[in-house]
PDB file of N, CA and C in Angstrom:
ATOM      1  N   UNK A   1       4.577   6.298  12.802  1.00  0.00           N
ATOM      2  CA  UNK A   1       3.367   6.888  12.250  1.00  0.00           C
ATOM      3  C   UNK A   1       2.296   5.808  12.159  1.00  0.00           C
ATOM      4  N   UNK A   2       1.204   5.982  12.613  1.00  0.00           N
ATOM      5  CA  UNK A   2       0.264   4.921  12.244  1.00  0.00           C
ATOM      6  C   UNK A   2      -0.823   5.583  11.584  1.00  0.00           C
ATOM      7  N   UNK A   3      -0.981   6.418  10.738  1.00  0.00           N
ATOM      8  CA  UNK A   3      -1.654   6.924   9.388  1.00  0.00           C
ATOM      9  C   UNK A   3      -0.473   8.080   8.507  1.00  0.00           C
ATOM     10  N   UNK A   4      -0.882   7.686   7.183  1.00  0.00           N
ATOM     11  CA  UNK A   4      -0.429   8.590   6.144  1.00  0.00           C
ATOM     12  C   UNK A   4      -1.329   9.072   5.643  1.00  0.00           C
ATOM     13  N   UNK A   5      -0.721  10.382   4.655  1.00  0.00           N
ATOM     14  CA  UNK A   5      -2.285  10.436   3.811  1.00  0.00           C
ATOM     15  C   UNK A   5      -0.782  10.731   2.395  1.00  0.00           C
ATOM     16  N   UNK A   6      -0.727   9.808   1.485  1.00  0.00           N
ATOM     17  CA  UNK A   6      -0.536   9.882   0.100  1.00  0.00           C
ATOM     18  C   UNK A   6      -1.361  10.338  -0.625  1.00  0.00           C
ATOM     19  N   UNK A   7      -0.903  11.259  -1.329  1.00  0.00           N
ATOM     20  CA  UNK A   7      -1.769  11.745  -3.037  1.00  0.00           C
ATOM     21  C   UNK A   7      -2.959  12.486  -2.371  1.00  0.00           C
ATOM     22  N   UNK A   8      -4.189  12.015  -2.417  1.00  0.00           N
ATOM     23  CA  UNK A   8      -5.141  12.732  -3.107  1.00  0.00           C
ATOM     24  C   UNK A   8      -5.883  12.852  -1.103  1.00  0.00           C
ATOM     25  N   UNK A   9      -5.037  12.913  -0.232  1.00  0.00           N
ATOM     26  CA  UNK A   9      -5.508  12.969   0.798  1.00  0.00           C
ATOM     27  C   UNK A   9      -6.441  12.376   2.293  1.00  0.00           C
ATOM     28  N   UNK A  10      -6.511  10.940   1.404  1.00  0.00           N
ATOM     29  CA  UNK A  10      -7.603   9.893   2.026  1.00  0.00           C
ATOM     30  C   UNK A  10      -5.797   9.094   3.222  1.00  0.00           C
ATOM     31  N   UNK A  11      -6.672   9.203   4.303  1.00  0.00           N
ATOM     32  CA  UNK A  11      -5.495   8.480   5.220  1.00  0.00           C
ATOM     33  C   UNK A  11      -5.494   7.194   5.245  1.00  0.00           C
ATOM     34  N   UNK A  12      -4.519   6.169   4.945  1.00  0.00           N
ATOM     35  CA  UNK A  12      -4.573   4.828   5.613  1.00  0.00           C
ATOM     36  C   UNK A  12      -3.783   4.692   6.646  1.00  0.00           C
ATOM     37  N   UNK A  13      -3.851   3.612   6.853  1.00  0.00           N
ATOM     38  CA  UNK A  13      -3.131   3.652   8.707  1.00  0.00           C
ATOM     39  C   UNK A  13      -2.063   2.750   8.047  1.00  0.00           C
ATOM     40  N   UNK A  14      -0.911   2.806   8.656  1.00  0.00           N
ATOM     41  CA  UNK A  14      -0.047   1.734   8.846  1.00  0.00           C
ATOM     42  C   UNK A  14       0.139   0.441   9.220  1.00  0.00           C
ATOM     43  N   UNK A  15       0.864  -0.417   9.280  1.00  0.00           N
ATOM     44  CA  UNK A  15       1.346  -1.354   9.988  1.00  0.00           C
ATOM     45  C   UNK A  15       1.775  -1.827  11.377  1.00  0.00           C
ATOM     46  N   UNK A  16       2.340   0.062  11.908  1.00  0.00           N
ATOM     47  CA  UNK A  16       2.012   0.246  13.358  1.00  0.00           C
ATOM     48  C   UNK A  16       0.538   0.036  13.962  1.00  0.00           C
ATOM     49  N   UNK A  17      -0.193   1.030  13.295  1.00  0.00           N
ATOM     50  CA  UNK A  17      -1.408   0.678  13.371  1.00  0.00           C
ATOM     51  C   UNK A  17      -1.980  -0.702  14.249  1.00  0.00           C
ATOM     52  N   UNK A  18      -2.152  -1.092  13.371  1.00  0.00           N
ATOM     53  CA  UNK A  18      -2.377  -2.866  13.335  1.00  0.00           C
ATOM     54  C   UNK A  18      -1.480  -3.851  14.226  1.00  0.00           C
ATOM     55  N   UNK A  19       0.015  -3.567  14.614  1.00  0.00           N
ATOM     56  CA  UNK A  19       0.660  -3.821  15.723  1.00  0.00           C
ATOM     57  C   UNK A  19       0.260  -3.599  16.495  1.00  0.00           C
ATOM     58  N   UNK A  20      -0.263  -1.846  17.340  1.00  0.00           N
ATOM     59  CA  UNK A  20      -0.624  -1.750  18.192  1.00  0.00           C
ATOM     60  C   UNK A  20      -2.467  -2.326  18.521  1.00  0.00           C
ATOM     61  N   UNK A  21      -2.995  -2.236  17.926  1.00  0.00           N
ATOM     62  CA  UNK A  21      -4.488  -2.681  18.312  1.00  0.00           C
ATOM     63  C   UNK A  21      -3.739  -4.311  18.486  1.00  0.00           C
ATOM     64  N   UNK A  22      -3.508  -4.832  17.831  1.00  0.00           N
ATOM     65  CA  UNK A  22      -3.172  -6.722  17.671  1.00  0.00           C
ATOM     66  C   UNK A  22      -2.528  -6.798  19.338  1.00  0.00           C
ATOM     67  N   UNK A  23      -1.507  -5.683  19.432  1.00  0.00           N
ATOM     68  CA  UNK A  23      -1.056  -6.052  20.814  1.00  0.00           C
ATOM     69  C   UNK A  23      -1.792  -5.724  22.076  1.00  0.00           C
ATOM     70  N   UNK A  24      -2.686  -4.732  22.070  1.00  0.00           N
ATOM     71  CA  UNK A  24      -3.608  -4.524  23.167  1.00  0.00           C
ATOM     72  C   UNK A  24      -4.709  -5.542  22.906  1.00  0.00           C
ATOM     73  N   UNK A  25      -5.456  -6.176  22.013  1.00  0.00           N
ATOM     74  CA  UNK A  25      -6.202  -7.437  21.955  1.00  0.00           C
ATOM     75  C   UNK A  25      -5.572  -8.063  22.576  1.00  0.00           C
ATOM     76  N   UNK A  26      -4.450  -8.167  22.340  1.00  0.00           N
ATOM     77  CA  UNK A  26      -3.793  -9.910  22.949  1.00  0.00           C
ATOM     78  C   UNK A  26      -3.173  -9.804  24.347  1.00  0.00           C
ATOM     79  N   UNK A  27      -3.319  -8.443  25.091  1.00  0.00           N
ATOM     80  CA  UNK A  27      -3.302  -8.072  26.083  1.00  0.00           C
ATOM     81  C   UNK A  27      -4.182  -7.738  26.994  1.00  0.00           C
ATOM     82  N   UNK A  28      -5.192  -7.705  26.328  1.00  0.00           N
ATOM     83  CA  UNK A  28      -6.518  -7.461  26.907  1.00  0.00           C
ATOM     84  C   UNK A  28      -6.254  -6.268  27.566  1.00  0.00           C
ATOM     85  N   UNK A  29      -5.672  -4.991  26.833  1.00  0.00           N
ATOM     86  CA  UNK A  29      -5.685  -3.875  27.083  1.00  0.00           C
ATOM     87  C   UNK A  29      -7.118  -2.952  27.081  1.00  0.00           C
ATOM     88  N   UNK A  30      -7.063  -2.051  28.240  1.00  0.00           N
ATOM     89  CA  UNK A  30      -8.419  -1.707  27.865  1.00  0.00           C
ATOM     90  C   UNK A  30      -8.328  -0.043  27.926  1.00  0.00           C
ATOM     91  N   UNK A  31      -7.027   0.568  28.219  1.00  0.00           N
ATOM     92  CA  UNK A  31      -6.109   1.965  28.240  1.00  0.00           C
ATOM     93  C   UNK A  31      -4.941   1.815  27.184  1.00  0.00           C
ATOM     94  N   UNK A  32      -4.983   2.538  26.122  1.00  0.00           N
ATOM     95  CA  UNK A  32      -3.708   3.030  25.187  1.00  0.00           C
ATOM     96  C   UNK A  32      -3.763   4.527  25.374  1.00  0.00           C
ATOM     97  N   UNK A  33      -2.583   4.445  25.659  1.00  0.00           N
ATOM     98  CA  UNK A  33      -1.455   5.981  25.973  1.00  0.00           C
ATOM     99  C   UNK A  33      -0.762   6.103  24.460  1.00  0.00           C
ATOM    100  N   UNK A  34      -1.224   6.800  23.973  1.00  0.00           N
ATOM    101  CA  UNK A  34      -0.062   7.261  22.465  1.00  0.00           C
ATOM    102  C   UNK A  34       0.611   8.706  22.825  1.00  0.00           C
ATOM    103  N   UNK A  35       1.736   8.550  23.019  1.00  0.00           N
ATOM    104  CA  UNK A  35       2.648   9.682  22.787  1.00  0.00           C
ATOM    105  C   UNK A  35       3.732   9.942  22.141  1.00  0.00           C
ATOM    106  N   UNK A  36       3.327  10.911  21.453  1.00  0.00           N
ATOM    107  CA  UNK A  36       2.588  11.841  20.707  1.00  0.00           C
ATOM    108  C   UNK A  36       2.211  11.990  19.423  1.00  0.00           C
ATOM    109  N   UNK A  37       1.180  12.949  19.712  1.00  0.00           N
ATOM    110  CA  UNK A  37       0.464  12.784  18.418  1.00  0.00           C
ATOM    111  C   UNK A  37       1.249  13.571  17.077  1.00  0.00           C
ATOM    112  N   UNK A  38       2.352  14.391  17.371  1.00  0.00           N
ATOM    113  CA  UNK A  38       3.375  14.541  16.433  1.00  0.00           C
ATOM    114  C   UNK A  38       4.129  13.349  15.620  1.00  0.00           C
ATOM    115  N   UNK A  39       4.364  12.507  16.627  1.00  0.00           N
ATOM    116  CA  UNK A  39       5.485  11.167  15.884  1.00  0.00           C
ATOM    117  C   UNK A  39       3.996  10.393  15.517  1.00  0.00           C
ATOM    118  N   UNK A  40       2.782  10.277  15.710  1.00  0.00           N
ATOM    119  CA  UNK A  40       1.942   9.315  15.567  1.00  0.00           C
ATOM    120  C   UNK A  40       1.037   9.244  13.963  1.00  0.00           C
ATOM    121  N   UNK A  41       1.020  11.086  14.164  1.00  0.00           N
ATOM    122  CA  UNK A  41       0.231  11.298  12.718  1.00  0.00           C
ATOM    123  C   UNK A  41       0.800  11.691  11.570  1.00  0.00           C
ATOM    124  N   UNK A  42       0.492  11.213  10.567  1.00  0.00           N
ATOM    125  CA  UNK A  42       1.638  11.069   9.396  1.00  0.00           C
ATOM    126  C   UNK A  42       0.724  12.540   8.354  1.00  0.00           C
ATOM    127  N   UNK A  43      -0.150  13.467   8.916  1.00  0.00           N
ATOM    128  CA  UNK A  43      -0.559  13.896   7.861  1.00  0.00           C
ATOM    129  C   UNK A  43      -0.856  15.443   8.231  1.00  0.00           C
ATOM    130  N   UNK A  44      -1.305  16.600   8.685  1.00  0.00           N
ATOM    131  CA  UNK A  44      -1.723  18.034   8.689  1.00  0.00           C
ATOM    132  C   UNK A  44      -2.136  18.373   9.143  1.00  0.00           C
ATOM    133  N   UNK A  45      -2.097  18.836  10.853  1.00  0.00           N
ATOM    134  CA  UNK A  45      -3.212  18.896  11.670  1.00  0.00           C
ATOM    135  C   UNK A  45      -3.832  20.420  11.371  1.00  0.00           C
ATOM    136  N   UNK A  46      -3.839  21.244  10.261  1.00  0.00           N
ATOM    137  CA  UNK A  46      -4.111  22.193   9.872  1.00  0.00           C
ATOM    138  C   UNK A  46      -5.352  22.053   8.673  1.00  0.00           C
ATOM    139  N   UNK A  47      -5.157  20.287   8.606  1.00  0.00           N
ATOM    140  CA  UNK A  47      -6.091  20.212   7.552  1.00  0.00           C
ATOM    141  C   UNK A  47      -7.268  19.177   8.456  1.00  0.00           C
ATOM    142  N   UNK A  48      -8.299  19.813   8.948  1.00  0.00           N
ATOM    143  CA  UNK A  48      -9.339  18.956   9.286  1.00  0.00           C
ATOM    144  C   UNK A  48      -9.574  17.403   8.786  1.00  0.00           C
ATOM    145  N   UNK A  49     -10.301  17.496   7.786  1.00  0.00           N
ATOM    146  CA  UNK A  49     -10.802  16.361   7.081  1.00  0.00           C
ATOM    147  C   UNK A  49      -9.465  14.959   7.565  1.00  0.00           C
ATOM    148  N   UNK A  50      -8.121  15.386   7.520  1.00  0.00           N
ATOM    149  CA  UNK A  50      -7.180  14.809   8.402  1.00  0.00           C
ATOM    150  C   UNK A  50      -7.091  14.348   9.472  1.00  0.00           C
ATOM    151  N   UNK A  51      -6.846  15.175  10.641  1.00  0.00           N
ATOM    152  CA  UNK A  51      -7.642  14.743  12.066  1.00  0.00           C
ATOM    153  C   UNK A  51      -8.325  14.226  12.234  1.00  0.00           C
ATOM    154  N   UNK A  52      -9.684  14.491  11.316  1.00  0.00           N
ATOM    155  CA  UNK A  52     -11.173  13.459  11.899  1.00  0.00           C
ATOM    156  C   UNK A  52     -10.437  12.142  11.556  1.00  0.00           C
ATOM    157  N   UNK A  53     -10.086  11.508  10.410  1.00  0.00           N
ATOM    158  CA  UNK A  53     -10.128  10.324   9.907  1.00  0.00           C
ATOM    159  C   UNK A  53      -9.255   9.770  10.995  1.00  0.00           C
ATOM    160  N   UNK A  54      -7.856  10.605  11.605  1.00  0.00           N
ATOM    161  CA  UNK A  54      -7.417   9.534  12.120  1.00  0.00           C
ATOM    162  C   UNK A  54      -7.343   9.576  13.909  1.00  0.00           C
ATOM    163  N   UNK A  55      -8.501  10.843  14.311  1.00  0.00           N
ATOM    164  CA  UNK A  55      -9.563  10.274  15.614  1.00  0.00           C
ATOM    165  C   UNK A  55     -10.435   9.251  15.250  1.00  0.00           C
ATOM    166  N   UNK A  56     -11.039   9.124  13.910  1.00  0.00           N
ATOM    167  CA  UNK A  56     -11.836   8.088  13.750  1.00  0.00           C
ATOM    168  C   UNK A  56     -11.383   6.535  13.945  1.00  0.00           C
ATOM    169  N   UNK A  57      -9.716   6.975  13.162  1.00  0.00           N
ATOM    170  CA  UNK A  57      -8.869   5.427  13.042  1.00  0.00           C
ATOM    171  C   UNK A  57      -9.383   4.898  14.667  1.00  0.00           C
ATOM    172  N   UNK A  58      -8.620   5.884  15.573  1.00  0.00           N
ATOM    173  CA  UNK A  58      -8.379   5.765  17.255  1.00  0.00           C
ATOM    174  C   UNK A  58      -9.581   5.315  17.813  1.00  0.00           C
ATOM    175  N   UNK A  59     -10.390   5.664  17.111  1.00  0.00           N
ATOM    176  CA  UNK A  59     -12.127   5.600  17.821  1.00  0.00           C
ATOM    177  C   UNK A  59     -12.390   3.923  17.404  1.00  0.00           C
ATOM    178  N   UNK A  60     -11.938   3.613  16.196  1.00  0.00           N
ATOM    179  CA  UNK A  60     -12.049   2.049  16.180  1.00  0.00           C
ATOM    180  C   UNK A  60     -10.894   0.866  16.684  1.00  0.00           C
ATOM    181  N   UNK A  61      -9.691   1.624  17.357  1.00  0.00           N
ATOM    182  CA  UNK A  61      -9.027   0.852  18.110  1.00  0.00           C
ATOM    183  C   UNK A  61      -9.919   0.873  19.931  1.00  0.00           C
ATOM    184  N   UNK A  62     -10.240   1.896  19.866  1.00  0.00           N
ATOM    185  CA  UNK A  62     -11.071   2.281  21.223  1.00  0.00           C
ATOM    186  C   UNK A  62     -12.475   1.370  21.249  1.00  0.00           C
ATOM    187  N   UNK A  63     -12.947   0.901  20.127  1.00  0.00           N
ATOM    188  CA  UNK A  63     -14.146   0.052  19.986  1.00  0.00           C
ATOM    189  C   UNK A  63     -13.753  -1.636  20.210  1.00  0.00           C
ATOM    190  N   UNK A  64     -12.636  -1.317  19.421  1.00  0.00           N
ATOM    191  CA  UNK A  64     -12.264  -3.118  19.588  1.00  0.00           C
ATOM    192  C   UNK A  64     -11.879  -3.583  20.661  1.00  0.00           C
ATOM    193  N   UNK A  65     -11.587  -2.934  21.338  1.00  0.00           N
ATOM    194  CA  UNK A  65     -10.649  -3.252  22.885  1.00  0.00           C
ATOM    195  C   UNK A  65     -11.856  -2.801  24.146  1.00  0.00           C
ATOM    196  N   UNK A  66     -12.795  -2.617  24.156  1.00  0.00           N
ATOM    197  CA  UNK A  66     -14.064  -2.029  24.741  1.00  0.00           C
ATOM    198  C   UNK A  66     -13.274  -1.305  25.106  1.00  0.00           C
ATOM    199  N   UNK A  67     -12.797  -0.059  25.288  1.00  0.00           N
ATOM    200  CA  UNK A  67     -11.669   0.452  26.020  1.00  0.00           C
ATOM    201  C   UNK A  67     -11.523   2.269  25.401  1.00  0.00           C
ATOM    202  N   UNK A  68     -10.548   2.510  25.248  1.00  0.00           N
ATOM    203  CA  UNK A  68     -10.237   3.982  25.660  1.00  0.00           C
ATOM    204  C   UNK A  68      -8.896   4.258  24.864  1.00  0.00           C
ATOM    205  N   UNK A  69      -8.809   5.127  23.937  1.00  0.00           N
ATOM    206  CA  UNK A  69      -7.203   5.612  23.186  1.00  0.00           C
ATOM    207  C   UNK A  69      -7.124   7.052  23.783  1.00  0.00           C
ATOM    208  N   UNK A  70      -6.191   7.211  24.610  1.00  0.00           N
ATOM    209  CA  UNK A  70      -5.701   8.745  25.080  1.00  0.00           C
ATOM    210  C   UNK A  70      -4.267   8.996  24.193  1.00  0.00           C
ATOM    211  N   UNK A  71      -4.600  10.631  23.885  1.00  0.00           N
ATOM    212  CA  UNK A  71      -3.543  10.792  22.390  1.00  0.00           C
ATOM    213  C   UNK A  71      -3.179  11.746  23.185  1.00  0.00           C
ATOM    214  N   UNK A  72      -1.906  11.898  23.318  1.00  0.00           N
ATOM    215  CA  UNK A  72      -1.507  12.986  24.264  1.00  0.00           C
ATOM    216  C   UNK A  72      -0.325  14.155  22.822  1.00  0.00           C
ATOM    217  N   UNK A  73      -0.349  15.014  23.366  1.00  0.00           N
ATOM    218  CA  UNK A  73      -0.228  16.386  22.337  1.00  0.00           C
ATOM    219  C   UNK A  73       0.637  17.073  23.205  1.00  0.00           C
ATOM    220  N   UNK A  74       1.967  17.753  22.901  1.00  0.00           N
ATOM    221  CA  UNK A  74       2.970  18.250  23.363  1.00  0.00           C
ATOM    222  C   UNK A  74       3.024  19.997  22.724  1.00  0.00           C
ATOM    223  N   UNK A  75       2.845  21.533  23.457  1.00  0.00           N
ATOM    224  CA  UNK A  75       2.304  22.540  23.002  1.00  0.00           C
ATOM    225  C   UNK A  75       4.269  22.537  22.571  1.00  0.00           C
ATOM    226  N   UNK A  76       4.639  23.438  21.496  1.00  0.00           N
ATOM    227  CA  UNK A  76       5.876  23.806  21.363  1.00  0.00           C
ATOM    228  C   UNK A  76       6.462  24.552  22.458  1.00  0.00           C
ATOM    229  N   UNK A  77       7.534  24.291  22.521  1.00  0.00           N
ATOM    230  CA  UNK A  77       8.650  25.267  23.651  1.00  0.00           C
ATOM    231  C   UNK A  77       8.538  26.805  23.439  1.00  0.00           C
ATOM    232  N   UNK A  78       8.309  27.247  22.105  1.00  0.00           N
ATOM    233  CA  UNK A  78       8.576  28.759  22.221  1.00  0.00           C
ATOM    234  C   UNK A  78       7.182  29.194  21.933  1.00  0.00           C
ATOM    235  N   UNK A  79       5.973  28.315  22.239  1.00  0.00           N
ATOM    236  CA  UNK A  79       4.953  29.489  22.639  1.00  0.00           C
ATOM    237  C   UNK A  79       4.143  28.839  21.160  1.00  0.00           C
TER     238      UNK A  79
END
């Protein structure tokens, strides 16, 4: 997971988090592939205000790396 949202709903990111941006810096990555955004997001994709914060997280790993976060999303098997 590289965001939670504890208690009162505000997300912080993890420690993964911060692994992964630290390792594409030091790779001079300029493409991150996250799959999926099930194992990735720790919080409600039913609850907006959720999602944005942690496209926003992605949007500032995508800034630091001049570069690009593709979040790839898996539809369920039974429809």
């Amino acid at each position: 997971v590289m965001m939670r949202f504890p208690g009162d709903g505000t997300g912080e990111t993890t420690p993964f988090f911060g692994q992964v941006l630290a390792k594409a810096q030091e790779m001079g990555a300029q493409l991150i592939i996250l799959d999926t955004a099930a194992d990735l997001f720790g919080g409600n994709e039913n609850i907006r205000p959720q999602v944005r914060q942690f496209i926003n997280a992605l949007t500032r790993i995508a800034l630091a790396i001049d570069g690009a976060v593709l979040l790839l999303a898996h539809p369920a098997q039974s429809g």
